[in-house]
PDB file of N, CA and C in Angstrom:
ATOM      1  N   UNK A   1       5.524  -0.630  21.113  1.00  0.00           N
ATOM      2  CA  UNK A   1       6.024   0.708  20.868  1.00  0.00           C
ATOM      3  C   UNK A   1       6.972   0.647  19.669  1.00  0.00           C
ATOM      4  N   UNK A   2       6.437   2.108  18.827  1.00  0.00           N
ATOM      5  CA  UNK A   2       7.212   1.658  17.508  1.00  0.00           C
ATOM      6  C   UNK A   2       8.982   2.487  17.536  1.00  0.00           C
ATOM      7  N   UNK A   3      10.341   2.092  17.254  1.00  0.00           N
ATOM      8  CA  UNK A   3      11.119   2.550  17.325  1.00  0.00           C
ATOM      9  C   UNK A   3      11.449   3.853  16.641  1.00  0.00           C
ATOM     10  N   UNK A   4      12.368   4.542  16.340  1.00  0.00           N
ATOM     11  CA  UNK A   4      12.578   5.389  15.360  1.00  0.00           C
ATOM     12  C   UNK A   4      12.904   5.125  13.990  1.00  0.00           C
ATOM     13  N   UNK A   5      13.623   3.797  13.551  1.00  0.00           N
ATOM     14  CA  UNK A   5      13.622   3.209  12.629  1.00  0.00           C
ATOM     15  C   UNK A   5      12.424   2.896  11.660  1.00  0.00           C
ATOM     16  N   UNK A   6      11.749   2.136  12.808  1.00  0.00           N
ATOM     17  CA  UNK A   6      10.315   1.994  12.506  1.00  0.00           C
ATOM     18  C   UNK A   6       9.566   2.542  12.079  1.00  0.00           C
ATOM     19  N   UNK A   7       9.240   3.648  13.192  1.00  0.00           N
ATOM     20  CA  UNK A   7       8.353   4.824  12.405  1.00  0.00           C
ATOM     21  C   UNK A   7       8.697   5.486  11.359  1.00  0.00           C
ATOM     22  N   UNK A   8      10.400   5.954  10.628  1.00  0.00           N
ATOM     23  CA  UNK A   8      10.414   5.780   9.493  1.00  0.00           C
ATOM     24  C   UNK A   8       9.894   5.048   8.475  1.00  0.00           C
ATOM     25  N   UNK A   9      10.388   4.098   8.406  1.00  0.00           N
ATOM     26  CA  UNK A   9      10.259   2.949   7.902  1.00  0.00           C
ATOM     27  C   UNK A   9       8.602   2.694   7.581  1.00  0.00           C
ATOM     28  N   UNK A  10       7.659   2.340   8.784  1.00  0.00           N
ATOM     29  CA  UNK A  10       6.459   2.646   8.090  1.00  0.00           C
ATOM     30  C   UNK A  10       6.126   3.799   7.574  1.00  0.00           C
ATOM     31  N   UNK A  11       6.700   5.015   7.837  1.00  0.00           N
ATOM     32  CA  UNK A  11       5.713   6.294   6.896  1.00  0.00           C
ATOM     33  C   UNK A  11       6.332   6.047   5.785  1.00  0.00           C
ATOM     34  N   UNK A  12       7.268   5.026   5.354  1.00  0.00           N
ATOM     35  CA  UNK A  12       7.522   5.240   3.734  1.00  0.00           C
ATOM     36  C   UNK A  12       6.936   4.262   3.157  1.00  0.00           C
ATOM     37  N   UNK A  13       6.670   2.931   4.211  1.00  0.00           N
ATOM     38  CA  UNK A  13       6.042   2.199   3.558  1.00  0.00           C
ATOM     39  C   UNK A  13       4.324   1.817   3.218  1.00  0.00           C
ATOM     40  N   UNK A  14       4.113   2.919   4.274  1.00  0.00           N
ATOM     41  CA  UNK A  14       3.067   3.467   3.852  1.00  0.00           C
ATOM     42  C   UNK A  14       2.454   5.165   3.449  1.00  0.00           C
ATOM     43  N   UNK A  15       3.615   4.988   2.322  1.00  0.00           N
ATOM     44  CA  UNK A  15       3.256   6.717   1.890  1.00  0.00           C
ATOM     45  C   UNK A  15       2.148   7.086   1.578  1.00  0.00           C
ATOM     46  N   UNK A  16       1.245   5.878   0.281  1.00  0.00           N
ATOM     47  CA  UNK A  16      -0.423   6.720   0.202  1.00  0.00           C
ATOM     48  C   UNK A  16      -1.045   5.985   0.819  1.00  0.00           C
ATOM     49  N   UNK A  17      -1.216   5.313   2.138  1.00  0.00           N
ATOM     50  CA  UNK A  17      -1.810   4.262   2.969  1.00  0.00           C
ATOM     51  C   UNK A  17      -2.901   5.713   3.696  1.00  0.00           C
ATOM     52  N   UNK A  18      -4.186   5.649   3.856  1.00  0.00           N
ATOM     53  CA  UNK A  18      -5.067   6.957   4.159  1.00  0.00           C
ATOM     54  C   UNK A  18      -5.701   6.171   4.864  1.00  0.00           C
ATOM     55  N   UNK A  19      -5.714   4.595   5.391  1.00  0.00           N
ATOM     56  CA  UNK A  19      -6.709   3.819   5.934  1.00  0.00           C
ATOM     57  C   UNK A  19      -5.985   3.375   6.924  1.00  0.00           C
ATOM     58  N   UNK A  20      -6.705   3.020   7.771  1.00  0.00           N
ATOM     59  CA  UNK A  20      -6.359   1.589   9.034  1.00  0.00           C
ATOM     60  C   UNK A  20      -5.763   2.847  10.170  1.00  0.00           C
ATOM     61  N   UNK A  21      -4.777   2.234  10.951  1.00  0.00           N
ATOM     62  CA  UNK A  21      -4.496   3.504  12.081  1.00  0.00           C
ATOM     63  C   UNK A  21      -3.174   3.086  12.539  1.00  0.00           C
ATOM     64  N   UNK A  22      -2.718   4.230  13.125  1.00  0.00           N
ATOM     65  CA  UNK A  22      -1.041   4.454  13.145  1.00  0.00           C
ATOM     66  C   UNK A  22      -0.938   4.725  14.920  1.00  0.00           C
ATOM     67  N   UNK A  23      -0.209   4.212  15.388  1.00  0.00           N
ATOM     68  CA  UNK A  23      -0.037   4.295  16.843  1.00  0.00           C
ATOM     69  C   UNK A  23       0.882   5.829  17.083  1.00  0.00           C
ATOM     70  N   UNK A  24       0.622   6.127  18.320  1.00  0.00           N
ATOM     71  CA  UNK A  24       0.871   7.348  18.936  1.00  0.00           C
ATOM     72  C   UNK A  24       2.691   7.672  18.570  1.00  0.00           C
ATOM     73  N   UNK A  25       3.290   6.020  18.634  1.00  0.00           N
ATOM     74  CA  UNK A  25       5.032   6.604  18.586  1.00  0.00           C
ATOM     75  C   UNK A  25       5.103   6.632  17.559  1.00  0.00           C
ATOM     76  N   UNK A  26       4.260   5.434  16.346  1.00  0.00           N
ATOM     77  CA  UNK A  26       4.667   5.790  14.988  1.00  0.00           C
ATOM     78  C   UNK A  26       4.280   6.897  14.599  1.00  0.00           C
ATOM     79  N   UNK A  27       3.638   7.830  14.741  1.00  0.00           N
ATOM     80  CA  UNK A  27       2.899   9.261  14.028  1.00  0.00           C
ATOM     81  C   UNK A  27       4.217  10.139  14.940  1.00  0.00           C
ATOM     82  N   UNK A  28       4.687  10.234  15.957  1.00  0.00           N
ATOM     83  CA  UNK A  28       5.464  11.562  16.611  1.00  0.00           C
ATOM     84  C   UNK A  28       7.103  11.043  16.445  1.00  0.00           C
ATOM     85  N   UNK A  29       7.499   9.447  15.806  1.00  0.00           N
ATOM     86  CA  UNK A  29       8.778   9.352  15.612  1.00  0.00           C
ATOM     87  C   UNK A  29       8.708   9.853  13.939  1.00  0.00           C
ATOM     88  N   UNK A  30       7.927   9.521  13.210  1.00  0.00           N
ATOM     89  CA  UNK A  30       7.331  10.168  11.745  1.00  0.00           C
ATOM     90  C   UNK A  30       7.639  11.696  11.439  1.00  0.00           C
ATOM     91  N   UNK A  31       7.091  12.322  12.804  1.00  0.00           N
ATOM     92  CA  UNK A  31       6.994  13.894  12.921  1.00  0.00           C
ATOM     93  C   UNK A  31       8.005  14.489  13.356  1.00  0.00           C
ATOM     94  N   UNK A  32       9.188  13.608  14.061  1.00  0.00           N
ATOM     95  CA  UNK A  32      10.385  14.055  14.382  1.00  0.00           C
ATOM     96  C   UNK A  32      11.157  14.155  13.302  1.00  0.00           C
ATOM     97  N   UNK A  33      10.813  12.937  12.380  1.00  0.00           N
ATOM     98  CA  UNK A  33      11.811  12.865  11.154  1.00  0.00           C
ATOM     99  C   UNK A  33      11.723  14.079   9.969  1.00  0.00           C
ATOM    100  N   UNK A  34      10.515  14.333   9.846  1.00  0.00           N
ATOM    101  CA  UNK A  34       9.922  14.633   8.961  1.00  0.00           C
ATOM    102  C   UNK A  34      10.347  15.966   9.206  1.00  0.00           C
ATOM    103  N   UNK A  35      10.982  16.646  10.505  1.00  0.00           N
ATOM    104  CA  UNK A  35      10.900  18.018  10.884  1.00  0.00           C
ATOM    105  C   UNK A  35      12.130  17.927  10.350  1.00  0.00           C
ATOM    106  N   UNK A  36      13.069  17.095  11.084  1.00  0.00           N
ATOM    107  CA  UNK A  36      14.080  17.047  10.956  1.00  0.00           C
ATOM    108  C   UNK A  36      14.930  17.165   9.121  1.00  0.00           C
ATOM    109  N   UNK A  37      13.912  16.025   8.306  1.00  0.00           N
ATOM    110  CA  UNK A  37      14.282  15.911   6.758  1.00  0.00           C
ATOM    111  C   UNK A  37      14.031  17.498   6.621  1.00  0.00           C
ATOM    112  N   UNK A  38      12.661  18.325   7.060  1.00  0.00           N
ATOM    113  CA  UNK A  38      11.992  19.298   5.800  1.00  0.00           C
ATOM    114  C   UNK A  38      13.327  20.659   6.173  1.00  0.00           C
ATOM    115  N   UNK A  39      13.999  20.360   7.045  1.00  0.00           N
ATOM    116  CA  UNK A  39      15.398  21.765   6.738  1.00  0.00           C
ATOM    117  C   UNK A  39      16.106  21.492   5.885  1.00  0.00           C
ATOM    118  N   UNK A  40      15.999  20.508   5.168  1.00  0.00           N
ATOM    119  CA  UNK A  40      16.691  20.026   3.857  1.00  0.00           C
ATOM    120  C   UNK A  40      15.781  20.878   2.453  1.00  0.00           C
ATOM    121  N   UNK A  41      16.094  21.404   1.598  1.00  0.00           N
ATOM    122  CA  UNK A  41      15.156  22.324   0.452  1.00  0.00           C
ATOM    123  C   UNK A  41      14.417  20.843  -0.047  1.00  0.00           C
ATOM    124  N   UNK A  42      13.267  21.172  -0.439  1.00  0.00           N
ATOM    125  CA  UNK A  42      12.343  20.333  -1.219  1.00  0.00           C
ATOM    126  C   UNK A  42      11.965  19.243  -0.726  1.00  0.00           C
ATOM    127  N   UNK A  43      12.498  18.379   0.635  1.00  0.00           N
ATOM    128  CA  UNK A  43      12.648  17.420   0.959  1.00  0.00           C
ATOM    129  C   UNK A  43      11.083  17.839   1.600  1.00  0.00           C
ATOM    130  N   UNK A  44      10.539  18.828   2.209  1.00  0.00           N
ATOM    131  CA  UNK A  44       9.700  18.986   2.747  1.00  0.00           C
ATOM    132  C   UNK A  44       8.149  18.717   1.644  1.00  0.00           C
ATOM    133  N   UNK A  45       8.720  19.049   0.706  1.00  0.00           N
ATOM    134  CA  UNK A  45       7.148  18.690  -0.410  1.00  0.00           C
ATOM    135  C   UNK A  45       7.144  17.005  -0.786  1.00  0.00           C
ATOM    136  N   UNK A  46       8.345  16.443  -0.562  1.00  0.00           N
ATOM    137  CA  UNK A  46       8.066  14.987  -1.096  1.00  0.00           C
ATOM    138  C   UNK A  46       7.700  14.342   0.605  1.00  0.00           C
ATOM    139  N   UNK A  47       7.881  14.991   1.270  1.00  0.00           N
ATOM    140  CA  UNK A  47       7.183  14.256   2.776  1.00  0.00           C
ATOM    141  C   UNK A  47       5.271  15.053   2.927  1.00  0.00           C
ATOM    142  N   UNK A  48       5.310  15.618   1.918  1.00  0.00           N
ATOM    143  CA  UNK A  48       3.941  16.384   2.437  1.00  0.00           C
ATOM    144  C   UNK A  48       2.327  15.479   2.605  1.00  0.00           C
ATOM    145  N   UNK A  49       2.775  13.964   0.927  1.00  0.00           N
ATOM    146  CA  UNK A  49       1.286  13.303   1.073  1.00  0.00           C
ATOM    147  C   UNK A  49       1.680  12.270   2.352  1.00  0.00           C
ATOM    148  N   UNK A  50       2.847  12.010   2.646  1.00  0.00           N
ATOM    149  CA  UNK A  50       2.841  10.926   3.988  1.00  0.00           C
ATOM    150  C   UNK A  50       2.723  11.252   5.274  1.00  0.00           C
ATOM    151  N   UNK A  51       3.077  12.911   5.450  1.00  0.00           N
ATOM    152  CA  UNK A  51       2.632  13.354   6.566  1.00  0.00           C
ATOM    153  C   UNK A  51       0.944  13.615   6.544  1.00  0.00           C
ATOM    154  N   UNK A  52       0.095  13.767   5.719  1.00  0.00           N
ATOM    155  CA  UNK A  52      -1.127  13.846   5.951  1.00  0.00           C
ATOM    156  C   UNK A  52      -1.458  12.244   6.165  1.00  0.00           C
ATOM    157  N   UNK A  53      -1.186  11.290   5.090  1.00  0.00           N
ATOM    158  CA  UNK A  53      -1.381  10.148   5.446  1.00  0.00           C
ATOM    159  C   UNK A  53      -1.215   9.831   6.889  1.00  0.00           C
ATOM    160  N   UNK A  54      -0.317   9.624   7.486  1.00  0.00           N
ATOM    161  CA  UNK A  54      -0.099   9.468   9.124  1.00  0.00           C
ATOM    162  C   UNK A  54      -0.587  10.403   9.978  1.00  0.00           C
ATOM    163  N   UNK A  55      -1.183  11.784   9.204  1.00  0.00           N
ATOM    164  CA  UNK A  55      -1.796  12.058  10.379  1.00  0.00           C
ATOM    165  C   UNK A  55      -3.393  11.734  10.699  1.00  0.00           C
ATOM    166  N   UNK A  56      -3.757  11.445   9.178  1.00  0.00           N
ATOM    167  CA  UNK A  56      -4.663  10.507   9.397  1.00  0.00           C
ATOM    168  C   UNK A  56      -5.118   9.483  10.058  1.00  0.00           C
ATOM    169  N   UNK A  57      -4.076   8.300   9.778  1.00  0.00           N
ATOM    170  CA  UNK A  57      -3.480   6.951  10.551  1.00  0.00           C
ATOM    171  C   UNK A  57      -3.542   7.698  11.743  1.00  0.00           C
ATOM    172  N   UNK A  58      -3.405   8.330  11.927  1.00  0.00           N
ATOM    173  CA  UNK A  58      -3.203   8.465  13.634  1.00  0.00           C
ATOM    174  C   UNK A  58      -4.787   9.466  14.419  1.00  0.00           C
ATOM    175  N   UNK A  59      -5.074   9.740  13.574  1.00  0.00           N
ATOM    176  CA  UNK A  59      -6.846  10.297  14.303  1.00  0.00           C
ATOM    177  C   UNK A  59      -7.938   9.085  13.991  1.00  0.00           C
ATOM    178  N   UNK A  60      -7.803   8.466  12.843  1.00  0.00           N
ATOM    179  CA  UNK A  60      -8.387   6.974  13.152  1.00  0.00           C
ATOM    180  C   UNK A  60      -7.989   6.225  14.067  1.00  0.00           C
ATOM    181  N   UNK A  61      -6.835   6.145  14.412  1.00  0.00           N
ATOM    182  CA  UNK A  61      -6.434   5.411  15.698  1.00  0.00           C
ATOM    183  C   UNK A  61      -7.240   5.785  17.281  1.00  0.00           C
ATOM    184  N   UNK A  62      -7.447   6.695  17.282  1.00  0.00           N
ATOM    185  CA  UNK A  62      -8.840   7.953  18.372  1.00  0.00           C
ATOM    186  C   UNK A  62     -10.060   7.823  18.113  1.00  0.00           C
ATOM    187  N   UNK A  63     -10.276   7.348  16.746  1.00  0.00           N
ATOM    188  CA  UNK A  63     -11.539   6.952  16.148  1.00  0.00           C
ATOM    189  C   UNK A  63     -12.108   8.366  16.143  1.00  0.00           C
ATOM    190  N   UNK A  64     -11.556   9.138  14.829  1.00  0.00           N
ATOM    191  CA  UNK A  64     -12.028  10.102  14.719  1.00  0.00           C
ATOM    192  C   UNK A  64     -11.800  10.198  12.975  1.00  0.00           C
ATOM    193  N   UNK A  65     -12.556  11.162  12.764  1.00  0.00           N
ATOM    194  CA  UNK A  65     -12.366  10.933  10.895  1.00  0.00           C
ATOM    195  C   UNK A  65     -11.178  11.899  10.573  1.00  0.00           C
ATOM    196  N   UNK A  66     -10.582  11.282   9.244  1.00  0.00           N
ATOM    197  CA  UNK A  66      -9.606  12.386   8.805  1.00  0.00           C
ATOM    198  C   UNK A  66      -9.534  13.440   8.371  1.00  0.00           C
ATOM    199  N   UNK A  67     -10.860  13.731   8.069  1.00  0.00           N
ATOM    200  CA  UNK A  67     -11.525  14.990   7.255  1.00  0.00           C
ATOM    201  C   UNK A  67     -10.902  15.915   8.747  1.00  0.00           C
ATOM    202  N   UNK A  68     -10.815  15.832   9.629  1.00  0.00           N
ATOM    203  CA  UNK A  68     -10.638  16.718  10.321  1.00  0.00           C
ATOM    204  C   UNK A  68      -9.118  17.567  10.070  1.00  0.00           C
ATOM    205  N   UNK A  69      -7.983  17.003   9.207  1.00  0.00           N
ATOM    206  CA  UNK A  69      -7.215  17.619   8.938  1.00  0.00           C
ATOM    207  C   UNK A  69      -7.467  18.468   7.735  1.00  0.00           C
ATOM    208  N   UNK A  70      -8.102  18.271   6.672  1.00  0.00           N
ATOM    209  CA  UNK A  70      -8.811  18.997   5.703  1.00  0.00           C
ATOM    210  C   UNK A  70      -9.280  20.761   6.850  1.00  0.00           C
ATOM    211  N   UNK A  71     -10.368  19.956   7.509  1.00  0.00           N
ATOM    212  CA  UNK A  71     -10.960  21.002   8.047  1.00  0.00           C
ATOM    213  C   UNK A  71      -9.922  22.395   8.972  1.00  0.00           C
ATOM    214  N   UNK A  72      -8.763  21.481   9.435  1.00  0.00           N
ATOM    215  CA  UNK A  72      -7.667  22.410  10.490  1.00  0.00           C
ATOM    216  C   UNK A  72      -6.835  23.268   9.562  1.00  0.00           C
ATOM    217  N   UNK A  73      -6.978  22.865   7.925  1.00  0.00           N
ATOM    218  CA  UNK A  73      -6.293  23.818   6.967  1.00  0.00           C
ATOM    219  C   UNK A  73      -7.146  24.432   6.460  1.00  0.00           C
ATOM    220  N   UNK A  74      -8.372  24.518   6.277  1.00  0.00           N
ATOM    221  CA  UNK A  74      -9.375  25.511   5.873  1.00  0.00           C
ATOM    222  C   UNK A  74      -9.332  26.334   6.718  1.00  0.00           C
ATOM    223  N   UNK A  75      -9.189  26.170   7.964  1.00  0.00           N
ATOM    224  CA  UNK A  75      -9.821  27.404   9.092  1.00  0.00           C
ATOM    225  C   UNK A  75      -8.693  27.459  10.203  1.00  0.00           C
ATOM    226  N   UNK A  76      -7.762  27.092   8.856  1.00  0.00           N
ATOM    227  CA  UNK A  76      -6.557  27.735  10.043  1.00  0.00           C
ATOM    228  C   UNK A  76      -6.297  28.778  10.116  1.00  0.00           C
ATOM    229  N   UNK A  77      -7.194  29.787  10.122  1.00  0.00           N
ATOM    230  CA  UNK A  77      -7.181  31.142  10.461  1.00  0.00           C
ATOM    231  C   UNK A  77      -7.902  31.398  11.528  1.00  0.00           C
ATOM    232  N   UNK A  78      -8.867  30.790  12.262  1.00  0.00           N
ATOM    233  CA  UNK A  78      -9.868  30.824  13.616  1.00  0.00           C
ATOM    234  C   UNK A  78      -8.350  30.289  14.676  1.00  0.00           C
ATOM    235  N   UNK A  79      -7.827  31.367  14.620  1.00  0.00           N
ATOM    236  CA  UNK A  79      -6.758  31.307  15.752  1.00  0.00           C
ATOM    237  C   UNK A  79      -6.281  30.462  16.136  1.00  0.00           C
ATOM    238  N   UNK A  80      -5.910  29.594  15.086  1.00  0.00           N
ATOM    239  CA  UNK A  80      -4.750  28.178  15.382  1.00  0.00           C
ATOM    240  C   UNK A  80      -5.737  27.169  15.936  1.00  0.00           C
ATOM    241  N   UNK A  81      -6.935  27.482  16.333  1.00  0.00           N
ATOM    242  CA  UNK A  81      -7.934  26.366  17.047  1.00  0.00           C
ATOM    243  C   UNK A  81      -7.989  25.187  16.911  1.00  0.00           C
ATOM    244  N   UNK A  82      -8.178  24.607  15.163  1.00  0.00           N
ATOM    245  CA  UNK A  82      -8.357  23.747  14.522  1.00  0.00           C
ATOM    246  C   UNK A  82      -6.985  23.028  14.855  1.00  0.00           C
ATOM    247  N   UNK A  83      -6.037  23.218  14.551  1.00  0.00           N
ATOM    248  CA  UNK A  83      -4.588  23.256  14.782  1.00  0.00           C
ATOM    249  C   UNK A  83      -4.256  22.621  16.332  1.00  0.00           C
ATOM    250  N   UNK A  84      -4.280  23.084  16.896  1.00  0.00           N
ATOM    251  CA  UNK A  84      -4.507  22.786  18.455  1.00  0.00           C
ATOM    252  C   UNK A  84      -5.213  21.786  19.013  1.00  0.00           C
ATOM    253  N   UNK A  85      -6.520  21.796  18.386  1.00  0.00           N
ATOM    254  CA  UNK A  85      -7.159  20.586  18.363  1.00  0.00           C
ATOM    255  C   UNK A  85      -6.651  18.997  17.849  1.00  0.00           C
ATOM    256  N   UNK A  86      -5.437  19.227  16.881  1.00  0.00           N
ATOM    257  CA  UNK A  86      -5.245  18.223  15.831  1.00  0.00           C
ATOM    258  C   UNK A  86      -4.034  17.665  16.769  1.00  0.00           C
ATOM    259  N   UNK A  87      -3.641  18.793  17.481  1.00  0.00           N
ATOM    260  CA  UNK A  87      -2.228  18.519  18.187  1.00  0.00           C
ATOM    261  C   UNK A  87      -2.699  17.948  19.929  1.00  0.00           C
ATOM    262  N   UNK A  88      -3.748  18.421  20.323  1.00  0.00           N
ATOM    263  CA  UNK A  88      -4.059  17.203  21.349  1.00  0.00           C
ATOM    264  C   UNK A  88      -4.510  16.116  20.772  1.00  0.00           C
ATOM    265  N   UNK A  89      -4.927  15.706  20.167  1.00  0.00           N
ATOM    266  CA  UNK A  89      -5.600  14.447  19.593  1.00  0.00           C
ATOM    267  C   UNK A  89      -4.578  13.499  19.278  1.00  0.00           C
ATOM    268  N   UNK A  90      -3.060  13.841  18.710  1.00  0.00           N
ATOM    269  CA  UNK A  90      -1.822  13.049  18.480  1.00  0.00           C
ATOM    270  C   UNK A  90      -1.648  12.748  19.640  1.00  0.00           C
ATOM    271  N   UNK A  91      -2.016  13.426  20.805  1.00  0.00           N
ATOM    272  CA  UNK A  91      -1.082  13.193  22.353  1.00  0.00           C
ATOM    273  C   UNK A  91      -2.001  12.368  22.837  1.00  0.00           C
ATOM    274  N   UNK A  92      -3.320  11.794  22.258  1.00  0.00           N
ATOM    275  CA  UNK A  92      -4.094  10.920  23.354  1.00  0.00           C
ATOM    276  C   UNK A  92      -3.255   9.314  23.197  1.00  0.00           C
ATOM    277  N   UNK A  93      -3.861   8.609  24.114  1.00  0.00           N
ATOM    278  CA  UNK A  93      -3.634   7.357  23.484  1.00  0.00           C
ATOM    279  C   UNK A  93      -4.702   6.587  22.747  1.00  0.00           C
ATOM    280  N   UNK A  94      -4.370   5.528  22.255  1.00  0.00           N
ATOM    281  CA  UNK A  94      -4.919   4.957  20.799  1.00  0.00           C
ATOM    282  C   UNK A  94      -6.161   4.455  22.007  1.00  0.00           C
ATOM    283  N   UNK A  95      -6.983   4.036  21.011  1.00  0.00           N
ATOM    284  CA  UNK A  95      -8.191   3.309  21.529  1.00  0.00           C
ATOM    285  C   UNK A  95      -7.651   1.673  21.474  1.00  0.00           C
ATOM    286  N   UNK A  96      -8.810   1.326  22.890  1.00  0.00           N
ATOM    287  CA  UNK A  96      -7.797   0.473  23.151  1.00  0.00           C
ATOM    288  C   UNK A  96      -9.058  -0.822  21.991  1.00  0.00           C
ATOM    289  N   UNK A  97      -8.513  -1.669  21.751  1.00  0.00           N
ATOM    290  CA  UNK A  97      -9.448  -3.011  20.922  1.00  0.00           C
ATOM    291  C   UNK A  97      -9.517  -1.824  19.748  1.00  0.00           C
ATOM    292  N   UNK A  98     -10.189  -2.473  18.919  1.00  0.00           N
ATOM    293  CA  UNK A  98     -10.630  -2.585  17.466  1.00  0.00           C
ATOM    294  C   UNK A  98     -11.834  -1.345  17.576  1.00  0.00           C
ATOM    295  N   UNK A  99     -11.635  -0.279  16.342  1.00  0.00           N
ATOM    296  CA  UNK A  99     -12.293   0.380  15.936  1.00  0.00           C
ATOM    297  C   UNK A  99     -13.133   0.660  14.582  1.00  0.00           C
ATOM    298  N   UNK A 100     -14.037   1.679  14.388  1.00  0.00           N
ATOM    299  CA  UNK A 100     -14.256   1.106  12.665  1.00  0.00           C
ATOM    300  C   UNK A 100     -13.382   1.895  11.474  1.00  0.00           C
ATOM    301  N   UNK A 101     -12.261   1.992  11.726  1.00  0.00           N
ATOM    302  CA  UNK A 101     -11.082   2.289  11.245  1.00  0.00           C
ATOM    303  C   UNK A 101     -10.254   1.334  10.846  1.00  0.00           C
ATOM    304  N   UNK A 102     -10.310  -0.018  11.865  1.00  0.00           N
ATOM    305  CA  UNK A 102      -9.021  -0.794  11.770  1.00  0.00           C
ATOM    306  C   UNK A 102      -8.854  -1.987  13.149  1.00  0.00           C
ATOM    307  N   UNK A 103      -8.347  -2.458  12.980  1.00  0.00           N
ATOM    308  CA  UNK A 103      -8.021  -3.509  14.319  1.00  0.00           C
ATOM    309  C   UNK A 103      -6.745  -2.867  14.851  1.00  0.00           C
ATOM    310  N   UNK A 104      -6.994  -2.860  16.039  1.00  0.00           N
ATOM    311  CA  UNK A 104      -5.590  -2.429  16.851  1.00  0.00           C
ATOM    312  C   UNK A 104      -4.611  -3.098  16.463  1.00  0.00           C
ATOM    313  N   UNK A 105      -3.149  -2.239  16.662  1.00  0.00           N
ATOM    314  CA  UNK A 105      -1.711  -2.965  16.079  1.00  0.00           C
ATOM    315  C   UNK A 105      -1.842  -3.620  17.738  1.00  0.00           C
ATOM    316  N   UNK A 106      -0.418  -4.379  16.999  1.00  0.00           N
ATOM    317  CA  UNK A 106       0.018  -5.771  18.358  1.00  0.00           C
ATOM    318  C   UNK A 106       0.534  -5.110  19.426  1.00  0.00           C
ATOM    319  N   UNK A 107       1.267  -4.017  19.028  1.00  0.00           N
ATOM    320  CA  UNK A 107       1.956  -2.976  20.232  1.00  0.00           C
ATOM    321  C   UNK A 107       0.895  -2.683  21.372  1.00  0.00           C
ATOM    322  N   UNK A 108       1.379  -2.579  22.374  1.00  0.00           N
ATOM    323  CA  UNK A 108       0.672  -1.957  23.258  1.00  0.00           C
ATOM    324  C   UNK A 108       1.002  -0.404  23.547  1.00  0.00           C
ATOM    325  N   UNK A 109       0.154   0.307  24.218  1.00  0.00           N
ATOM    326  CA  UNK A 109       1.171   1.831  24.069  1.00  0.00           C
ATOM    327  C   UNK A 109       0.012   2.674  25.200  1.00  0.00           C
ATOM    328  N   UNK A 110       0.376   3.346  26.170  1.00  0.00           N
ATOM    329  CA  UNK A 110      -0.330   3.566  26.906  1.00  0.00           C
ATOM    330  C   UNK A 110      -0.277   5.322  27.263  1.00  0.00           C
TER     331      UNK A 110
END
């Protein structure tokens, strides 16, 4: 389980990282921060390519493609659907072993 430090810490260190997969605490300690930075002015556009990055990292982790966040901003007008969809998919847990995304991190996370 990744800390809060951590999950900082990797979304910066992997700001244009669009590959491999991001565990369930690193993507929602990421999303805490990230809420938290964007009430700051502008701070919210320099977090904008690492929050897609991780939310990527984190639907490969489900073994699902990332295009699906593309797709939840095209048609985020079909009544938040797409949206909703993107937001159970953060709440599952990771697949467990190796996917064709990436090899599972060492963490366990259930």
């Amino acid at each position: 389980m990744v800390s809060l430090a951590g999950g900082i810490a990797l979304g910066f260190q992997r700001y244009f990282d669009f590959s491999g997969r991001s565990s369930r605490s690193e993507y929602w300690w990421w999303i805490l921060f990230s809420f938290i930075a964007g009430l700051i002015p502008f701070v919210g556009l320099v977090l904008l390519i690492p929050n897609i990055a991780i939310g990527v990292r984190r639907l490969h982790d489900i073994n699902k493609t990332g295009w699906w966040i593309l797709f939840a901003v095209l048609f985020f007008w079909l009544l938040f659907i797409p949206v909703l969809l993107l937001l159970y998919w953060a709440t599952r847990p990771s697949d467990q072993g190796d996917n064709k995304y990436g090899r599972r991190f060492q963490s366990i996370e259930s």
